[in-house]
Protein backbone atom coordinates (compact mmCIF):
# COMPACT_ATOMS: atom_id res chain seq x y z
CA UNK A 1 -81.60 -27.26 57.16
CA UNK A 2 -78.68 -24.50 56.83
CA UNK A 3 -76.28 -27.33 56.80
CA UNK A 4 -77.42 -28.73 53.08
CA UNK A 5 -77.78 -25.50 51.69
CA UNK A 6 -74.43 -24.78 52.09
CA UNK A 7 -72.97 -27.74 50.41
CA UNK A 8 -75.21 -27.03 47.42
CA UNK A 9 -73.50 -23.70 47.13
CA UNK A 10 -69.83 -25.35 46.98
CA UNK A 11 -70.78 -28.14 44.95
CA UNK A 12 -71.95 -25.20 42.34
CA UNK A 13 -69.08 -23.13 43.13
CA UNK A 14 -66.73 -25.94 42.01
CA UNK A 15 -68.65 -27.25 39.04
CA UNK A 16 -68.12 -23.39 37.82
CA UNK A 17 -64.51 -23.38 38.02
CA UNK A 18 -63.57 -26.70 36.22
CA UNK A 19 -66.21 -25.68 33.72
CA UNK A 20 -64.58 -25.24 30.07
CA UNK A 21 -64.43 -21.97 28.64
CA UNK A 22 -66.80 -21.13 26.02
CA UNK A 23 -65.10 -20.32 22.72
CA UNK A 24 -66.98 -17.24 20.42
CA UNK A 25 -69.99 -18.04 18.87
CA UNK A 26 -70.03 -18.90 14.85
CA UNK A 27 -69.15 -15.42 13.10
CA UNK A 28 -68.19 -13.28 16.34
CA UNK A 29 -64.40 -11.89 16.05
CA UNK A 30 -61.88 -14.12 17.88
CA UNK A 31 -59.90 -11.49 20.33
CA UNK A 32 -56.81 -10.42 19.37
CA UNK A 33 -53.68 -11.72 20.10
CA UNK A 34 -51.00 -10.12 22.32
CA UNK A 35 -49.22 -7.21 20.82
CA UNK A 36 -45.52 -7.40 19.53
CA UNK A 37 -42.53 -6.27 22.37
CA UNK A 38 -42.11 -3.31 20.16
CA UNK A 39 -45.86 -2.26 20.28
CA UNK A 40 -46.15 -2.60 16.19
CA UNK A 41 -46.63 -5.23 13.78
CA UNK A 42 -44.31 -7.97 13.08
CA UNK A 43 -43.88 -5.92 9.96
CA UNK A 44 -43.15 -3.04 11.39
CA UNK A 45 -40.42 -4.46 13.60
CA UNK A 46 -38.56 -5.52 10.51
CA UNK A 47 -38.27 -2.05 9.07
CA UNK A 48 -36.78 -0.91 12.08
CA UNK A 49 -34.54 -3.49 12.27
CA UNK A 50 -33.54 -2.40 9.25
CA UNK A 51 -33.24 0.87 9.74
CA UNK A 52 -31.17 0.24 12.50
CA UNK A 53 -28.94 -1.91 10.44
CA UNK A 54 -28.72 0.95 7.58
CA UNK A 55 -27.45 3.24 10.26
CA UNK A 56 -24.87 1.44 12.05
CA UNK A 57 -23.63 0.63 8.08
CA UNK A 58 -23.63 4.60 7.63
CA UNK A 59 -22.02 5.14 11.05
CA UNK A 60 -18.82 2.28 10.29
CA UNK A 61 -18.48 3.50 6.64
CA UNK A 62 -15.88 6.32 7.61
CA UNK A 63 -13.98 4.02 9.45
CA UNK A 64 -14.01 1.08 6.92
CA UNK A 65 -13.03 4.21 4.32
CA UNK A 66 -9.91 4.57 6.73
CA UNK A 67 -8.90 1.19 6.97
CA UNK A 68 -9.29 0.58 3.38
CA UNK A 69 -7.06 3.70 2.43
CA UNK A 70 -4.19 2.65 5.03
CA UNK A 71 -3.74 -0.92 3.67
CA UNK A 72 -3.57 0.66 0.14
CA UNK A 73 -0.74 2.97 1.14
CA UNK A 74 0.93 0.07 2.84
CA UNK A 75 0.92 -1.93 -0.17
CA UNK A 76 2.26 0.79 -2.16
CA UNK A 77 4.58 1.36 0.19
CA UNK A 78 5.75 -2.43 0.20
CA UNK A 79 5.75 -2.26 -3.47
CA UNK A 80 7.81 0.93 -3.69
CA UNK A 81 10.51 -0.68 -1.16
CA UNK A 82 10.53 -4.28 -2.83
CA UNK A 83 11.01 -3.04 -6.80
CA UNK A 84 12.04 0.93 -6.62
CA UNK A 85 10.95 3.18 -9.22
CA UNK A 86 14.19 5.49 -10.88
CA UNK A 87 13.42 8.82 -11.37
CA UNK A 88 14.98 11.28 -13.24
CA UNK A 89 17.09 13.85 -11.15
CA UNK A 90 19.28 17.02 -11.60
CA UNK A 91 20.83 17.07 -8.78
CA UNK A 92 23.74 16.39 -8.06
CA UNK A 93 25.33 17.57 -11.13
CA UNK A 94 26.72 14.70 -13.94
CA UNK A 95 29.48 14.96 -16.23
CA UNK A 96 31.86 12.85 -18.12
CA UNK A 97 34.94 13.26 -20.72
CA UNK A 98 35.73 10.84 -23.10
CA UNK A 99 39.06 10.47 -24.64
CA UNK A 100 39.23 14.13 -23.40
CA UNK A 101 36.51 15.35 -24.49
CA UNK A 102 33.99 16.76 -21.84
CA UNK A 103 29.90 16.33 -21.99
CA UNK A 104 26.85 16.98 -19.69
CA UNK A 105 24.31 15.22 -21.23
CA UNK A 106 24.48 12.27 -18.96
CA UNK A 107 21.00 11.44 -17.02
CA UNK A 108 20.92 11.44 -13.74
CA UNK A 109 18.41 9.19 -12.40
CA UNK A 110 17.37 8.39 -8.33
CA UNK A 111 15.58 4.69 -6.59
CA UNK A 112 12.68 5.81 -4.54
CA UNK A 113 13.22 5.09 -1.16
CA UNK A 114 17.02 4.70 -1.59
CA UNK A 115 18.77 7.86 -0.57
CA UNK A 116 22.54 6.88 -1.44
CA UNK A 117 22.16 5.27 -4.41
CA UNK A 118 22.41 6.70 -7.82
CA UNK A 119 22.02 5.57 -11.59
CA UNK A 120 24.35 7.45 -14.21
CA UNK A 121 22.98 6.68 -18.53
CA UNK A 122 25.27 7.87 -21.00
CA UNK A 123 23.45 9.11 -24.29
CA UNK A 124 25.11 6.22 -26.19
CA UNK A 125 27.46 3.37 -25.66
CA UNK A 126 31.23 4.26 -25.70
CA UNK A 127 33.97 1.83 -26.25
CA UNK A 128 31.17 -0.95 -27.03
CA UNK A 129 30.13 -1.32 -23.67
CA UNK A 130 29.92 2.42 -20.83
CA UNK A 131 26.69 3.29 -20.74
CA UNK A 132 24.70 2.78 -17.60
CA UNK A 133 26.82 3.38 -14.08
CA UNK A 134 25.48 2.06 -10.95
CA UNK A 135 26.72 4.46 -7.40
CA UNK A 136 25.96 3.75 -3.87
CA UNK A 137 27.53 6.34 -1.73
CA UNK A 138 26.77 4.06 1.24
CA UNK A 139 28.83 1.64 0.26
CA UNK A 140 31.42 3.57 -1.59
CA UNK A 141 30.79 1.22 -4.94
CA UNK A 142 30.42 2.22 -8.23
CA UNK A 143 29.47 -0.36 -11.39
CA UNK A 144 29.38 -1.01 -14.72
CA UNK A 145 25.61 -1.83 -14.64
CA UNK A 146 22.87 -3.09 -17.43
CA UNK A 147 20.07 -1.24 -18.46
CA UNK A 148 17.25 -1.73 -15.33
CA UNK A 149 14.62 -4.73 -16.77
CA UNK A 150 12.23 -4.27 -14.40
CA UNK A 151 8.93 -1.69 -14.91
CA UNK A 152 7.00 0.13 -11.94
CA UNK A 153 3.60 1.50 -13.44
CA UNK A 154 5.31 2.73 -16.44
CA UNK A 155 8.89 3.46 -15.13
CA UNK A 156 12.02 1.85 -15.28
CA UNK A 157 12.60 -0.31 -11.84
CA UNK A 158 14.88 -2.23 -9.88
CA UNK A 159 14.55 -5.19 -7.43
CA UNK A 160 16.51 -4.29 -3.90
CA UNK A 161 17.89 -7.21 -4.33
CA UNK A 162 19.43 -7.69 -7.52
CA UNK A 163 23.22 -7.09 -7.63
CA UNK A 164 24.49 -3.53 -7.95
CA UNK A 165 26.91 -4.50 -11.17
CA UNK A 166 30.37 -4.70 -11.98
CA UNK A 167 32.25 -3.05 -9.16
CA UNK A 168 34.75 -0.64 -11.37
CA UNK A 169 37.16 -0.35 -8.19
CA UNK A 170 40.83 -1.83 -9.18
CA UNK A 171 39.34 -3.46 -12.03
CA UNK A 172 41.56 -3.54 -15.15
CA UNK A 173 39.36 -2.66 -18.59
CA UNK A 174 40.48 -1.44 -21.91
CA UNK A 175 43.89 -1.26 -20.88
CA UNK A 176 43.83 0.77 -17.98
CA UNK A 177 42.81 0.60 -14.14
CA UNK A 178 39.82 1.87 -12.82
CA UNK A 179 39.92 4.41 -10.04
CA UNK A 180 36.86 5.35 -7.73
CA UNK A 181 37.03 8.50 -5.68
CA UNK A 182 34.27 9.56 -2.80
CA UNK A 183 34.97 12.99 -1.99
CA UNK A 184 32.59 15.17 0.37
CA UNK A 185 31.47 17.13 -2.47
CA UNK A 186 31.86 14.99 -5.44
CA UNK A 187 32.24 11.42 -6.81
CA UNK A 188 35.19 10.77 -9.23
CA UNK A 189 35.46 7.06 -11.34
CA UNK A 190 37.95 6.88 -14.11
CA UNK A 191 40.53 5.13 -16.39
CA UNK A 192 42.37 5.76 -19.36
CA UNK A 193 38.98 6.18 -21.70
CA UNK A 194 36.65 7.85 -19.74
CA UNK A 195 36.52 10.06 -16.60
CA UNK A 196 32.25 10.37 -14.82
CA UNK A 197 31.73 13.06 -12.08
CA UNK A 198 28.89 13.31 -9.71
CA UNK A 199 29.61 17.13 -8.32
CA UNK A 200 27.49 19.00 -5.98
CA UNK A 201 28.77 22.44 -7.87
CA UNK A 202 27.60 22.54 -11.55
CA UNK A 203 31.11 24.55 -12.73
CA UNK A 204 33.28 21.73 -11.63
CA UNK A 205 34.77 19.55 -14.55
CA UNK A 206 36.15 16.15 -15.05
């Protein structure tokens, strides 16, 4: 009699397990669901995400500051190399003498980021045509030259590449020979009209 008891029990035991689960009655609470990784509301995880963003943006400003500041000081740079700026000098010391007489009211002015070369402007024209003088001690050249064309926020400019000028050396103008001089302490060009001097001791004189 044990023997069909038994198999009762299992039968029960069985039906139990495949039974369906009974879903909450009309107007109970359905559970909840599983929480979010973060232990917060969807919501909530968005803010931080943000906040996270926000900081990583505060933390790469500095260095985006940086970068941005470098690449405007290279294209400054660049700029500054391609078209030079002149800018007025006093040093070394200009004078010229025309048809003997002597004057110091030449300009003297300086390329940025050309060290040997120099640009001489006579307070008017003489003999229809000296005005502007164009010296590159480098080279050991110095022109007959045209008023620069070119403009660098504001100031009168020249392209590295455009030709120095008239090269004065040997060359036969108003009658007379030019002769160019390039002494340690002073440059010398000259004919029969006018004598320019680029000294490095403000007493010396044409």
């Amino acid at each position: 009699m044990s023997k069909p008891k038994k198999t009762e029990e299992t039968r029960a035991a069985a039906e139990a397990l495949t039974a369906p689960t009974p879903g909450p009655a009309p107007g109970e609470p359905r559970p909840a669901g599983p929480a979010c990784p973060s232990g917060g509301t969807p919501a909530e995880s968005a803010a931080g995400a943000t906040r996270a963003s926000r900081g990583r943006m505060r933390r790469w400003l500095p260095d985006l500051a940086k970068v941005a500041l470098a690449l405007a000081v290279i294209a400054v740079a660049a700029a500054i190399w391609y078209q030079p700026p002149l800018i007025l000098a006093d040093f070394p010391y200009v004078s010229y003498a025309f048809q003997g007489q002597r004057a110091t009211d030449a300009q003297l002015f300086r390329p940025l980021a050309m060290p040997t070369r120099y640009y001489i402007v006579l307070p008017r024209q003489l003999a229809g045509r000296y005005q502007w003088f164009a010296v590159d001690r480098r080279r050991e050249v110095a022109a007959l030259t045209e008023q620069p064309r070119h403009r660098f926020l504001g100031r009168p400019a020249i392209k590295r590449s455009d030709p120095l000028g008239l090269d004065l050396e040997f060359r036969k103008l108003d009658g007379s020979e030019w002769r160019i001089f390039f002494f340690e302490d002073s440059i010398v060009f000259s004919n029969a009209l006018l004598t320019v001097r680029m000294d490095t001791r403000q007493d010396a004189s044409p």
